[in-house]
Structures are given as C-alpha cells and as structure tokens.
C-alpha atoms as a PDB file:
ATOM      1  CA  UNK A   1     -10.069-130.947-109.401  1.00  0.00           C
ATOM      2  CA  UNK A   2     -12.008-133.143-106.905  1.00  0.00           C
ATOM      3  CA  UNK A   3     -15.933-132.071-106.098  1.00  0.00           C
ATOM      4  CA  UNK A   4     -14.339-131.192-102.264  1.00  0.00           C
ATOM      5  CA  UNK A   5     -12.127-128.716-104.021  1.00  0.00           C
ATOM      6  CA  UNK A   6     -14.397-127.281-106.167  1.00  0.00           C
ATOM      7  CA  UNK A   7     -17.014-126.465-103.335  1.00  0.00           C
ATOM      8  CA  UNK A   8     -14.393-124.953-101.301  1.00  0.00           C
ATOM      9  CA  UNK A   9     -13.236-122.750-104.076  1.00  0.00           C
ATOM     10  CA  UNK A  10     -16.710-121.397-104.692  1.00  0.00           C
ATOM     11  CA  UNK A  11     -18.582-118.598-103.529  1.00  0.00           C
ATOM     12  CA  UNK A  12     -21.144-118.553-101.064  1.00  0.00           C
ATOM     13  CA  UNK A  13     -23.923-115.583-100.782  1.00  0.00           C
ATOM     14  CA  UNK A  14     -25.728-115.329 -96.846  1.00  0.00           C
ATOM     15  CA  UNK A  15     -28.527-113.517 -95.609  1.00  0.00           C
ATOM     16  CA  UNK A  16     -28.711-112.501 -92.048  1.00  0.00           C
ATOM     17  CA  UNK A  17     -31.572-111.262 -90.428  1.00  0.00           C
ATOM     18  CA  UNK A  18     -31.667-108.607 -87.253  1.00  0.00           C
ATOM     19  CA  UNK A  19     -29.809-110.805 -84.889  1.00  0.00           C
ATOM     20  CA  UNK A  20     -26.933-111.270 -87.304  1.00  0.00           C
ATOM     21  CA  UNK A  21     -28.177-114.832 -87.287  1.00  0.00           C
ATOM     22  CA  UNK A  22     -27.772-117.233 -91.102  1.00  0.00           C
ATOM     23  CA  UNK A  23     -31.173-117.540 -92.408  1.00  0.00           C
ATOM     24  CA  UNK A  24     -30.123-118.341 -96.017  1.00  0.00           C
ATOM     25  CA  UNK A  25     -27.137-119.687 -97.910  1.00  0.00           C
ATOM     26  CA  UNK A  26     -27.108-119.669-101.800  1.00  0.00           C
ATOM     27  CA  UNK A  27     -23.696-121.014-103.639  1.00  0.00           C
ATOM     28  CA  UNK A  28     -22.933-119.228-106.359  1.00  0.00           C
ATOM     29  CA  UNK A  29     -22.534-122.067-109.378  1.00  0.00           C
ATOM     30  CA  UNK A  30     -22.117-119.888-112.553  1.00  0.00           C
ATOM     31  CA  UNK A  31     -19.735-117.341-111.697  1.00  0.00           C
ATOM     32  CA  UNK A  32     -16.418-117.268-108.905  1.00  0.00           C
ATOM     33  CA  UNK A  33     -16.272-113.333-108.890  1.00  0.00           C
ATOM     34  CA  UNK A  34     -17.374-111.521-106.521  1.00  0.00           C
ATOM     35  CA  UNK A  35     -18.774-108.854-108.876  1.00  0.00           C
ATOM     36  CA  UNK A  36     -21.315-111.320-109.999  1.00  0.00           C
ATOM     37  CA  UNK A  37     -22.003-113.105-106.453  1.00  0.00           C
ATOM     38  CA  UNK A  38     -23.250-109.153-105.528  1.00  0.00           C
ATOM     39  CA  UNK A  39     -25.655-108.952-108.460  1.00  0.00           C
ATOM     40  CA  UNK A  40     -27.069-112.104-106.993  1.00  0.00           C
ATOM     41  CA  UNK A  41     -26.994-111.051-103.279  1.00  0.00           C
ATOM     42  CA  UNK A  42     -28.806-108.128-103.873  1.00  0.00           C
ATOM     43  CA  UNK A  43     -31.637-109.853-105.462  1.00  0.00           C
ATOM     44  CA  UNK A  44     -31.473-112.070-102.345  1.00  0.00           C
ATOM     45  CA  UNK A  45     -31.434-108.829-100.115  1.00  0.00           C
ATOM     46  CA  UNK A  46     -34.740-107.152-101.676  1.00  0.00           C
ATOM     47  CA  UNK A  47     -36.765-110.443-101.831  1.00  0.00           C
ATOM     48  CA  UNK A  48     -35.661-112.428 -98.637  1.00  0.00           C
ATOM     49  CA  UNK A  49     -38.405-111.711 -95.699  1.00  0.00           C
ATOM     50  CA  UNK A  50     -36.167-111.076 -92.872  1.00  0.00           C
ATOM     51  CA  UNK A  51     -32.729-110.368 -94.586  1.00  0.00           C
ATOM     52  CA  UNK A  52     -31.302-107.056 -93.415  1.00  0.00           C
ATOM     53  CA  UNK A  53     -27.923-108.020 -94.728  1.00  0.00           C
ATOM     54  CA  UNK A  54     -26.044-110.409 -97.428  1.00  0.00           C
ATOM     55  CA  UNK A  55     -22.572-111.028 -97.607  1.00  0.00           C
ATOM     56  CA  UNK A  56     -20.349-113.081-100.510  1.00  0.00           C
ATOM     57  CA  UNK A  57     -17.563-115.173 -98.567  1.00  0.00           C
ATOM     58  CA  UNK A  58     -15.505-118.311 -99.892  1.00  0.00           C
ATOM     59  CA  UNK A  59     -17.836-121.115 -99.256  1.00  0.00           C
ATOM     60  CA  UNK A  60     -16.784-123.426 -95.962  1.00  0.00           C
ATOM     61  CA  UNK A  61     -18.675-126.270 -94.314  1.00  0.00           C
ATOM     62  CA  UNK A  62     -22.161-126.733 -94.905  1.00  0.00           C
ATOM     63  CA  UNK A  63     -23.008-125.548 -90.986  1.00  0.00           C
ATOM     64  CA  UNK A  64     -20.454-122.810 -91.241  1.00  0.00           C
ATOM     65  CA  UNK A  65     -22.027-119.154 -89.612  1.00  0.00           C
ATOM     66  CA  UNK A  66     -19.043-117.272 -91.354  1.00  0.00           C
ATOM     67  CA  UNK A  67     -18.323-115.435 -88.491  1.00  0.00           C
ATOM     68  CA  UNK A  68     -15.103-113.627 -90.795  1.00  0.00           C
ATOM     69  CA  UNK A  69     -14.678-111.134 -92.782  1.00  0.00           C
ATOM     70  CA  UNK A  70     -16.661-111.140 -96.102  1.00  0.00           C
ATOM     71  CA  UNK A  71     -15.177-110.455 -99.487  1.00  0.00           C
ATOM     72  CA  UNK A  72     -18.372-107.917-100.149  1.00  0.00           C
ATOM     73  CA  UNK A  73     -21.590-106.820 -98.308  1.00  0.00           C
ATOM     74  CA  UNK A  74     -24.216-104.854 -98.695  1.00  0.00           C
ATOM     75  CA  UNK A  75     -27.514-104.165 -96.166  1.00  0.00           C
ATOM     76  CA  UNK A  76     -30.663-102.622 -96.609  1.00  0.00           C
ATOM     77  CA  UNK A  77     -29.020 -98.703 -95.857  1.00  0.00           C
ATOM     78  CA  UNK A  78     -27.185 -99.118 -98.766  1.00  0.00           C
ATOM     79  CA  UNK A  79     -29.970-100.308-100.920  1.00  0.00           C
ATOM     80  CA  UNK A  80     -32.293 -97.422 -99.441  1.00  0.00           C
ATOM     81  CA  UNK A  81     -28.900 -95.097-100.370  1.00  0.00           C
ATOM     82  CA  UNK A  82     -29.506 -96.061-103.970  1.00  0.00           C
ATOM     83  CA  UNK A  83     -32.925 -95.482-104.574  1.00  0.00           C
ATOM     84  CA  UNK A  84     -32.436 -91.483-103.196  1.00  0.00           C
ATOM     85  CA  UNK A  85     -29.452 -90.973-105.699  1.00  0.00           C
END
C-alpha cells in the first residue's frame, strides 16, 4: 500500500468551535476504528479551548473542512449528559 493510500484510509478526529469552523485536526495513527478514534476525540473535546464539538471522519486532503457526514460525534451536551448519569 502506497503512503497516499494509507493516509486516505485513516481516520481523522476535528474539533470545531461555535461557528462550526476546523480549529484542530488530529489523525488517528494507532488505531482505524472508530471506537478508538472516540476515546481520543473526547480527550480532544474536554481539553481543546474553544472545541464545542469533535467528529471522527475518513481522513481527506490536508485543507479539507469535512463538510459530510461523520462516522461518530460527540459535543459538549453529551459530555455534560455523562457527568449527571
């Protein structure tokens, strides 16, 4: 497998801030399930000034704002939701 098709088999975790706007991309290197990528992203989510929301997508081009559908997410609601239960 080329070093192109690795990266764009990967996964990708993003934080957006308020505005829905990129302010962090992380690639996932040790793991291509999304199970684990969320364990990481939520780290990202409670220690990222700014991030109000992470998503796990399929990594695409360096510049990309992944403007589709993400294969998980999770916000700051749900990580208040867990600390009431």
């Amino acid at each position: 497998m080329s070093k192109s098709e690795q990266l764009s088999s990967g996964l990708i975790i993003i934080a957006r801030n308020t505005t829905g706007q990129v302010i962090t991309r992380l690639t996932c290197t040790r793991s291509r399930e999304v199970v684990s990528a969320m364990k990481s992203a939520r780290s990202v989510l409670q220690l990222k000034v700014g991030a109000v929301r992470v998503e796990v997508h399929r990594q695409e081009a360096p510049t990309s704002n992944y403007p589709g559908k993400p294969l998980a997410a999770m916000s700051l609601d749900d990580l208040m939701g867990e600390q009431t239960r």
